[in-house]
N, C-alpha and C. Protein backbone atom coordinates (compact mmCIF):
# COMPACT_ATOMS: atom_id res chain seq x y z
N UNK A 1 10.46 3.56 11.58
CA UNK A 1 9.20 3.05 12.07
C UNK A 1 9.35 1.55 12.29
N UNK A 2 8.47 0.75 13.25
CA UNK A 2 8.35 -0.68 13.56
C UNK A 2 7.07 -0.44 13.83
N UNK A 3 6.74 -1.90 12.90
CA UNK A 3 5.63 -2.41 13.59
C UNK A 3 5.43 -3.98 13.12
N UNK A 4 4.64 -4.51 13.59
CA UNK A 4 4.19 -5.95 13.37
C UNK A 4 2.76 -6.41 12.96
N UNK A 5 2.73 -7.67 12.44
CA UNK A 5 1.53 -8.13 12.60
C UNK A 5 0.64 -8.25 13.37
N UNK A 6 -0.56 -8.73 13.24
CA UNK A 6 -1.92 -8.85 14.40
C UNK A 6 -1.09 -10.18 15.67
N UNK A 7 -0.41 -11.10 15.24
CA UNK A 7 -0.08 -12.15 15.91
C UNK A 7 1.67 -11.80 16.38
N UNK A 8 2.44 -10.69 15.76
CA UNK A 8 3.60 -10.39 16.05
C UNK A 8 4.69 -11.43 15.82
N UNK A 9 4.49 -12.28 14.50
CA UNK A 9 4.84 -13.15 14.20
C UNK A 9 6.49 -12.11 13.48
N UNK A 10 5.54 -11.28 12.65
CA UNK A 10 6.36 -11.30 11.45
C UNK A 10 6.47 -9.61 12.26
N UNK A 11 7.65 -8.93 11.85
CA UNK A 11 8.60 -7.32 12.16
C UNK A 11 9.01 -6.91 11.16
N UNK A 12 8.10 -5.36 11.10
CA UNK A 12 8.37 -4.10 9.50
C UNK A 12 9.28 -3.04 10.38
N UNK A 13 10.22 -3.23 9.61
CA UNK A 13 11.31 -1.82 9.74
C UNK A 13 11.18 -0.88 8.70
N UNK A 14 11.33 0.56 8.89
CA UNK A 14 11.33 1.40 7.28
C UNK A 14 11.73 2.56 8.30
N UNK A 15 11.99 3.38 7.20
CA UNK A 15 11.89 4.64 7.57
C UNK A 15 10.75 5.78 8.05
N UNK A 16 11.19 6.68 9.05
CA UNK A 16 9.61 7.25 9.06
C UNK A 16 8.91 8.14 8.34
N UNK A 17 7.86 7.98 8.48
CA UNK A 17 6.73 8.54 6.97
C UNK A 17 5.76 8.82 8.03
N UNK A 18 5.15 10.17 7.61
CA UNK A 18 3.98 10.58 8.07
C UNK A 18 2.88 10.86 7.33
N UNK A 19 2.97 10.20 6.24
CA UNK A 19 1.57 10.20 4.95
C UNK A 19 1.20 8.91 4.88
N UNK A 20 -0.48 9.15 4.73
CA UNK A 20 -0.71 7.75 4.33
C UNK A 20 -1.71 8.24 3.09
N UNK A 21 -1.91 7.09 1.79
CA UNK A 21 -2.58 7.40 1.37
C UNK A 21 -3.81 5.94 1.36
N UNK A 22 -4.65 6.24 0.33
CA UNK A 22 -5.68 5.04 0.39
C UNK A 22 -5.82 4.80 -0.93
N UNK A 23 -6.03 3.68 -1.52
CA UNK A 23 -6.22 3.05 -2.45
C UNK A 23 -7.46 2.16 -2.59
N UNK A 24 -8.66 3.16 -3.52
CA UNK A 24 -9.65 2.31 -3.85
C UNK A 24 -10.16 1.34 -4.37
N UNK A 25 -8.83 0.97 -5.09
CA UNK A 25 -9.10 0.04 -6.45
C UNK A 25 -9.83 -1.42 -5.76
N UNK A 26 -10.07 -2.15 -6.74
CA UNK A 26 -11.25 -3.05 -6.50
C UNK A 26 -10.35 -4.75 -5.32
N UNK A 27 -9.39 -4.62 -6.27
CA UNK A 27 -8.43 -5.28 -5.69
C UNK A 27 -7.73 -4.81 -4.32
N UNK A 28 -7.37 -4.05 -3.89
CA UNK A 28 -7.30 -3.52 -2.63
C UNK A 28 -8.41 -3.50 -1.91
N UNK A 29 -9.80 -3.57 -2.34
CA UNK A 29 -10.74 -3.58 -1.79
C UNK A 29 -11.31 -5.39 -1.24
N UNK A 30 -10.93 -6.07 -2.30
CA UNK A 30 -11.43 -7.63 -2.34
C UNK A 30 -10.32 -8.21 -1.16
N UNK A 31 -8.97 -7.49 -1.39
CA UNK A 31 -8.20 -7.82 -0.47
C UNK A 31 -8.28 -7.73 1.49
N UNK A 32 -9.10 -6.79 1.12
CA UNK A 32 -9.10 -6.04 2.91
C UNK A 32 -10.64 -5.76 3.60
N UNK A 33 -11.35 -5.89 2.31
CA UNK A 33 -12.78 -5.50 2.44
C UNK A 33 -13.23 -4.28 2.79
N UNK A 34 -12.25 -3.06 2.44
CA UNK A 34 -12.16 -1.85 2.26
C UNK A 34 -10.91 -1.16 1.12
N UNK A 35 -10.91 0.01 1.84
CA UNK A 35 -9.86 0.52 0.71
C UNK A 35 -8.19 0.35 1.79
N UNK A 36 -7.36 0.45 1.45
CA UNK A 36 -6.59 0.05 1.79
C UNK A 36 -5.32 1.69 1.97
N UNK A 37 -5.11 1.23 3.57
CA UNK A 37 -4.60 2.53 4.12
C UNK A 37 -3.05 2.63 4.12
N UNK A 38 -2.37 2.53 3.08
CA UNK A 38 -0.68 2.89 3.19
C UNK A 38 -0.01 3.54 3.13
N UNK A 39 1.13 3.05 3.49
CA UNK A 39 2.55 4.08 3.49
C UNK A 39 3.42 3.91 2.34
N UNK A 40 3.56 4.35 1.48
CA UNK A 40 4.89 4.60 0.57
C UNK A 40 5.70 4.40 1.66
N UNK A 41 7.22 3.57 1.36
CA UNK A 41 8.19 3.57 2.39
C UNK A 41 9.37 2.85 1.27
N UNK A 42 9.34 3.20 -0.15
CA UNK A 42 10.38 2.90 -0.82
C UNK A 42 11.02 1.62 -0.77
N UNK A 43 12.06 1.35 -1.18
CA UNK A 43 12.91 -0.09 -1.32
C UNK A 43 13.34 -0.69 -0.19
N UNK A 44 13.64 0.74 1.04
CA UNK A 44 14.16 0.26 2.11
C UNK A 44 13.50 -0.18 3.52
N UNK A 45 13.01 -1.52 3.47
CA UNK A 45 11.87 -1.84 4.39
C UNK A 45 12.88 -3.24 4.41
N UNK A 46 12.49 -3.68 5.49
CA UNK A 46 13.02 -4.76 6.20
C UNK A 46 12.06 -5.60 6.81
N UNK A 47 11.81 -6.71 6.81
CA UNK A 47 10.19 -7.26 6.73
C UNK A 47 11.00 -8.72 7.26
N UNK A 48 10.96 -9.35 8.60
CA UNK A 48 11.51 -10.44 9.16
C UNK A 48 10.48 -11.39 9.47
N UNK A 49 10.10 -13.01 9.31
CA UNK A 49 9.46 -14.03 9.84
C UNK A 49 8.86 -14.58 8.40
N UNK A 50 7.69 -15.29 8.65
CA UNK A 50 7.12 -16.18 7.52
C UNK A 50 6.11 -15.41 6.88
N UNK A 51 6.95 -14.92 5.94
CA UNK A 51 5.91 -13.79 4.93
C UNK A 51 5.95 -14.71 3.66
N UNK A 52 4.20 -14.40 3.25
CA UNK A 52 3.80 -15.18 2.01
C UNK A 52 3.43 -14.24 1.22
N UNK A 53 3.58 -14.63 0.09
CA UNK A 53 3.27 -13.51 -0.79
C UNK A 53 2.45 -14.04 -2.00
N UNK A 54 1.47 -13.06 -2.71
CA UNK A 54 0.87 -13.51 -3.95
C UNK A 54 1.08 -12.40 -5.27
N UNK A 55 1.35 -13.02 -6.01
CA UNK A 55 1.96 -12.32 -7.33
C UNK A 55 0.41 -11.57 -7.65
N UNK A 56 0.00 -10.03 -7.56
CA UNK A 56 -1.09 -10.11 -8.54
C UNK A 56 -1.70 -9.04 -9.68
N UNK A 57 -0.39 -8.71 -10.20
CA UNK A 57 -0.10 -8.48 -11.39
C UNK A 57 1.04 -8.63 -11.75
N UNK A 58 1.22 -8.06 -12.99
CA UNK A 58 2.72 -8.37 -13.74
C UNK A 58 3.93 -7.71 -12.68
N UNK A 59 3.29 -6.41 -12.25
CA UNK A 59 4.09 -5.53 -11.70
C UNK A 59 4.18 -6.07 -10.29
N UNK A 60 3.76 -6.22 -9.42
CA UNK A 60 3.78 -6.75 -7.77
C UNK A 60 3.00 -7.37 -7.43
N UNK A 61 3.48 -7.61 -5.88
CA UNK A 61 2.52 -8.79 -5.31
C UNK A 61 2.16 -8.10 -3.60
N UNK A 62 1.58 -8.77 -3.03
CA UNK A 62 1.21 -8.89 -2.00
C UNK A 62 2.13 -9.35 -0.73
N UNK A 63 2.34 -9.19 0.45
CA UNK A 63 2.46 -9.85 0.92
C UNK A 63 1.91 -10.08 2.81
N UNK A 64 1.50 -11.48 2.96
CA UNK A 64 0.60 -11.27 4.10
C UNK A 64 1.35 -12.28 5.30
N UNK A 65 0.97 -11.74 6.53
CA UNK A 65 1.55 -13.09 7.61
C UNK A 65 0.94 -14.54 7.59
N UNK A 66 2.15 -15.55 7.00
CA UNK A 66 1.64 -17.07 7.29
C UNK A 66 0.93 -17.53 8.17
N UNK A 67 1.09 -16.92 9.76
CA UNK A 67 0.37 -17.24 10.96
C UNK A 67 -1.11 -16.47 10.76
N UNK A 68 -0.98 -15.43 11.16
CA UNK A 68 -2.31 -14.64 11.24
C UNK A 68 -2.78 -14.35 10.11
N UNK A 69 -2.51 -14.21 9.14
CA UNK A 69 -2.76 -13.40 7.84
C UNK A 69 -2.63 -11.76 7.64
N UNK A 70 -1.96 -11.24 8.59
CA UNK A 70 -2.00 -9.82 8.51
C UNK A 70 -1.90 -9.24 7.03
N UNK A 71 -2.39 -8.23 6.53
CA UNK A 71 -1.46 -7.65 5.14
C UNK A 71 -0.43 -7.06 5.70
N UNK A 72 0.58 -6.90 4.63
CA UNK A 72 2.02 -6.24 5.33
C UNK A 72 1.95 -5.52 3.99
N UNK A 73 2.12 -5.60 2.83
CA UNK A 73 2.87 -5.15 1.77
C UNK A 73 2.21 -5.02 0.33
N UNK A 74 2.36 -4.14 -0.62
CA UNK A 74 2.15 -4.41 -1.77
C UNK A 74 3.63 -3.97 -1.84
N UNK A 75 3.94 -4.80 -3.13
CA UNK A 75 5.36 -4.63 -3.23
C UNK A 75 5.67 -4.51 -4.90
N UNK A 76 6.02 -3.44 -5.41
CA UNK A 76 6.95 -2.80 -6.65
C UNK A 76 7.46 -3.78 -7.01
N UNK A 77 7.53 -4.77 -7.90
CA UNK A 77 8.53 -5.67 -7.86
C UNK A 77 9.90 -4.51 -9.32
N UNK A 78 9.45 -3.83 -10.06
CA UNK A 78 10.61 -3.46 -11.04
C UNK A 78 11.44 -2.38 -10.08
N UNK A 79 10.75 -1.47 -9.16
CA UNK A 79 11.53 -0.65 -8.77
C UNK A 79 11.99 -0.79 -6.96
N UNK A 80 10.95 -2.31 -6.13
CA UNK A 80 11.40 -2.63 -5.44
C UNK A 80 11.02 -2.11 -4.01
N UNK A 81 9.60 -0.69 -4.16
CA UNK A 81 9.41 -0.27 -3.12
C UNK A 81 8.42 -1.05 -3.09
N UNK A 82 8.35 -0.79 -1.62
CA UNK A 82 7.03 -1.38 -0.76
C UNK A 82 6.54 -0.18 -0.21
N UNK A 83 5.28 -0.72 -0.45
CA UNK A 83 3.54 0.05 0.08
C UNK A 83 3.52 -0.49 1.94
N UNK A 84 3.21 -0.21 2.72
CA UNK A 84 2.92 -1.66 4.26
C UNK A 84 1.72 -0.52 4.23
N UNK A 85 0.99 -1.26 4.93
CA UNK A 85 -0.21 -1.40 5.39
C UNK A 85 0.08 -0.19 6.76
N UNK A 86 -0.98 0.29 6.92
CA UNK A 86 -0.54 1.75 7.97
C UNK A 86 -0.95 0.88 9.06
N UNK A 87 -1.44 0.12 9.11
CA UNK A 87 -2.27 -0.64 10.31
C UNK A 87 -1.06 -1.33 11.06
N UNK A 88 0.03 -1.72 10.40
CA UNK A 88 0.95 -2.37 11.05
C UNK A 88 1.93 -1.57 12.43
N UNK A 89 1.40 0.36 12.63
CA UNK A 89 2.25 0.88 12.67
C UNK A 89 1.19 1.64 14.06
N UNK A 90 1.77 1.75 14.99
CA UNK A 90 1.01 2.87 15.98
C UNK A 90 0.58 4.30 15.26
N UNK A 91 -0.36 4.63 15.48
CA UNK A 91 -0.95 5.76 14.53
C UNK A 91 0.43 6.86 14.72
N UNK A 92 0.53 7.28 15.59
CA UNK A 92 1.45 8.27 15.75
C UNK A 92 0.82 9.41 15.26
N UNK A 93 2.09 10.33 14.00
CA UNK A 93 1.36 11.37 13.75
C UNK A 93 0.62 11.43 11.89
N UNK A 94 0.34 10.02 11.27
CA UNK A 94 0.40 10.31 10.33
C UNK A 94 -1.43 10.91 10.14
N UNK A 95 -0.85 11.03 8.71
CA UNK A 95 -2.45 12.23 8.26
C UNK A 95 -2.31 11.55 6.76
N UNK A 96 -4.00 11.45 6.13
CA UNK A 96 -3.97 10.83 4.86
C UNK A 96 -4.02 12.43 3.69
N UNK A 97 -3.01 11.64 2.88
CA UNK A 97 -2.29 12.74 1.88
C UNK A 97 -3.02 12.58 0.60
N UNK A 98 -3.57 11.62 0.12
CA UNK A 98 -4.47 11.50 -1.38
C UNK A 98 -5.08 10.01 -1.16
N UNK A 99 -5.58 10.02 -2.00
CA UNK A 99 -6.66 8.78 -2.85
C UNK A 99 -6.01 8.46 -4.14
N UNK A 100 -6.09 6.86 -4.58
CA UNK A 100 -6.04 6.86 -5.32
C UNK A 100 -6.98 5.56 -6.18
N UNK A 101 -7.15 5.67 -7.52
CA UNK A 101 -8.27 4.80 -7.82
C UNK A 101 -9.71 5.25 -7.01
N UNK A 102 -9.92 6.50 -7.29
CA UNK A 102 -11.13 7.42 -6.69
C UNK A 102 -12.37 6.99 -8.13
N UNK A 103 -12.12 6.90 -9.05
CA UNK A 103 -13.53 6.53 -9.68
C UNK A 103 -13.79 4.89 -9.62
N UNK A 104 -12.90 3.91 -8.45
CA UNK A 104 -13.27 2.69 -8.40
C UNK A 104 -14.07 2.46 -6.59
N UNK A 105 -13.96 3.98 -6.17
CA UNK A 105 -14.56 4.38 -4.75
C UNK A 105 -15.74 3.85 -4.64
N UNK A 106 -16.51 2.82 -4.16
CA UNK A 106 -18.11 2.75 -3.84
C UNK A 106 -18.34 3.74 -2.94
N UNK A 107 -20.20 3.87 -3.41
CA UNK A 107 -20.63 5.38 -2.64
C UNK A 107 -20.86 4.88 -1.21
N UNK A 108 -20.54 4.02 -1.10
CA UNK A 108 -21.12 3.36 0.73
C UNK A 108 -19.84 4.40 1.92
N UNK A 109 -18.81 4.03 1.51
CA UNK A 109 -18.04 5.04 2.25
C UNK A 109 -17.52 6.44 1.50
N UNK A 110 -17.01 7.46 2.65
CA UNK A 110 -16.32 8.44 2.25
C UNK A 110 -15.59 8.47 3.19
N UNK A 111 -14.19 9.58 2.54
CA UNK A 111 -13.53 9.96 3.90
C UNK A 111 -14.06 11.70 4.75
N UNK A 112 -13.89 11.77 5.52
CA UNK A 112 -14.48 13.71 5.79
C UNK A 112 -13.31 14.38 5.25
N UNK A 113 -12.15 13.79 5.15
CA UNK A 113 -11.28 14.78 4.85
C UNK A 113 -10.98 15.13 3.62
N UNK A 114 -10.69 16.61 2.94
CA UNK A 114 -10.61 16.41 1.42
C UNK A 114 -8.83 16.29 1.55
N UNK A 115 -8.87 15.41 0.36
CA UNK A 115 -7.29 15.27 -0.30
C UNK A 115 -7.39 14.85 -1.86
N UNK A 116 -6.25 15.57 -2.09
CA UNK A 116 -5.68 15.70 -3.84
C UNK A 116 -6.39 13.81 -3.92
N UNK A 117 -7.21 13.64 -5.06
CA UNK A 117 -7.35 12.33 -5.37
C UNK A 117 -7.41 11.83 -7.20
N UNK A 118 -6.76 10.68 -7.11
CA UNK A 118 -6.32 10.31 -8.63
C UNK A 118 -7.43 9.16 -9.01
N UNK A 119 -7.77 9.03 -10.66
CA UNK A 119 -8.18 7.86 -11.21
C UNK A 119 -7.28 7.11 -11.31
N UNK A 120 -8.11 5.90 -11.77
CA UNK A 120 -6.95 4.69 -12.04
C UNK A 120 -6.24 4.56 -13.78
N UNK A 121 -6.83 5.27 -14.17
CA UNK A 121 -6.22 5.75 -15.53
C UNK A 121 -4.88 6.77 -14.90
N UNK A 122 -5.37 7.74 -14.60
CA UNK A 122 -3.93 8.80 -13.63
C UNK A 122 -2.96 8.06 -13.11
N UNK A 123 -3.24 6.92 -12.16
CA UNK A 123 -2.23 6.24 -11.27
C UNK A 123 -1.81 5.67 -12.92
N UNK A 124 -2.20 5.06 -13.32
CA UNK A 124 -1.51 3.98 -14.42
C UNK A 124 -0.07 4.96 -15.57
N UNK A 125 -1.30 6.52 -15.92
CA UNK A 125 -0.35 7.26 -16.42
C UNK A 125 1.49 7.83 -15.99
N UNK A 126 0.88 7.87 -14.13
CA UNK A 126 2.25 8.50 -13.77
C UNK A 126 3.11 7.59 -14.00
N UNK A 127 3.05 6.39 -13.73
CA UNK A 127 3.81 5.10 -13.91
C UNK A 127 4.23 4.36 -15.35
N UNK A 128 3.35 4.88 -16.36
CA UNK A 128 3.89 4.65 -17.96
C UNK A 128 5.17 4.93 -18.31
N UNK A 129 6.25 3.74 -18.73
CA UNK A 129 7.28 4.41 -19.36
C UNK A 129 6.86 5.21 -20.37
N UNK A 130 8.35 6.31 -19.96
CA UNK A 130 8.06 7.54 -20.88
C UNK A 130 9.00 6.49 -22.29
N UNK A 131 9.86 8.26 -23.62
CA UNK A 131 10.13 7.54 -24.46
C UNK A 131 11.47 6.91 -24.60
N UNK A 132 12.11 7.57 -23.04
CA UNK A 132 13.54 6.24 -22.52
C UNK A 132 13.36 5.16 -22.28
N UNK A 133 12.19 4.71 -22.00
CA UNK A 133 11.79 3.14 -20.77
C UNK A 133 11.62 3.89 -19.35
N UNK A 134 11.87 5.14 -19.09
CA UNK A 134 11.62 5.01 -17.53
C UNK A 134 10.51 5.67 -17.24
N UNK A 135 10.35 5.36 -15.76
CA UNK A 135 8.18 5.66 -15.86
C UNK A 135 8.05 6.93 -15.31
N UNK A 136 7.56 7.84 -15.90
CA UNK A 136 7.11 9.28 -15.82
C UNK A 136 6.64 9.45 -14.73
């Protein structure tokens, strides 16, 4: 997949993915002024021009175009994948696959479509190291 920013400053390479999911959490929300529509696209993303980024948690950060401000990324920092923003990408054929952070959903929107959807306790669980260190 390719796509770019609103100003085509900055160029996302990844592999192709035809799921998107959405993320309600409050912070994805303060960020975009909705819920926020991405792609899982793993470690291997390639992201070229003046990308800024904001740390905002322990675990990852953000990252948006210096020129325009596009979002591009939430980014894994321990395991290194990146989230991009579906918006960066011609719709093509993707279809939204789950929710997540569904009890941080305000009732103002919905989606029509049903999909498998997680709390933010759930998202936090799958990601808990188990009793090796690695996250379940």
């Amino acid at each position: 997949m390719q796509g770019s920013c609103l100003c085509g400053a900055i160029q996302v390479n990844a592999e192709d993915h035809h799921e998107i999911n959405a993320c309600h959490c409050s912070m994805c929300r303060r960020w975009g002024s909705g819920p926020m529509l991405a792609v899982h696209c793993g470690p291997n993303v390639r992201v070229t021009g003046d990308v800024r980024s904001y740390r905002s948690s322990e675990w990852a950060e953000r990252g948006f175009c210096a020129t325009c401000g596009t979002h591009l990324f939430y980014h894994l920092l321990q395991s290194g994948d990146y989230i991009l923003s579906a918006g960066l990408f011609q719709p093509g054929e993707f279809a939204i696959t789950g929710q997540i952070f569904i009890d941080e959903k305000p009732d103002y929107y919905a989606f029509a479509n049903e999909t498998p959807t997680l709390t933010g306790a759930e998202v936090f669980a799958q990601f808990a190291p188990g009793e090796d260190g690695a996250a379940t």
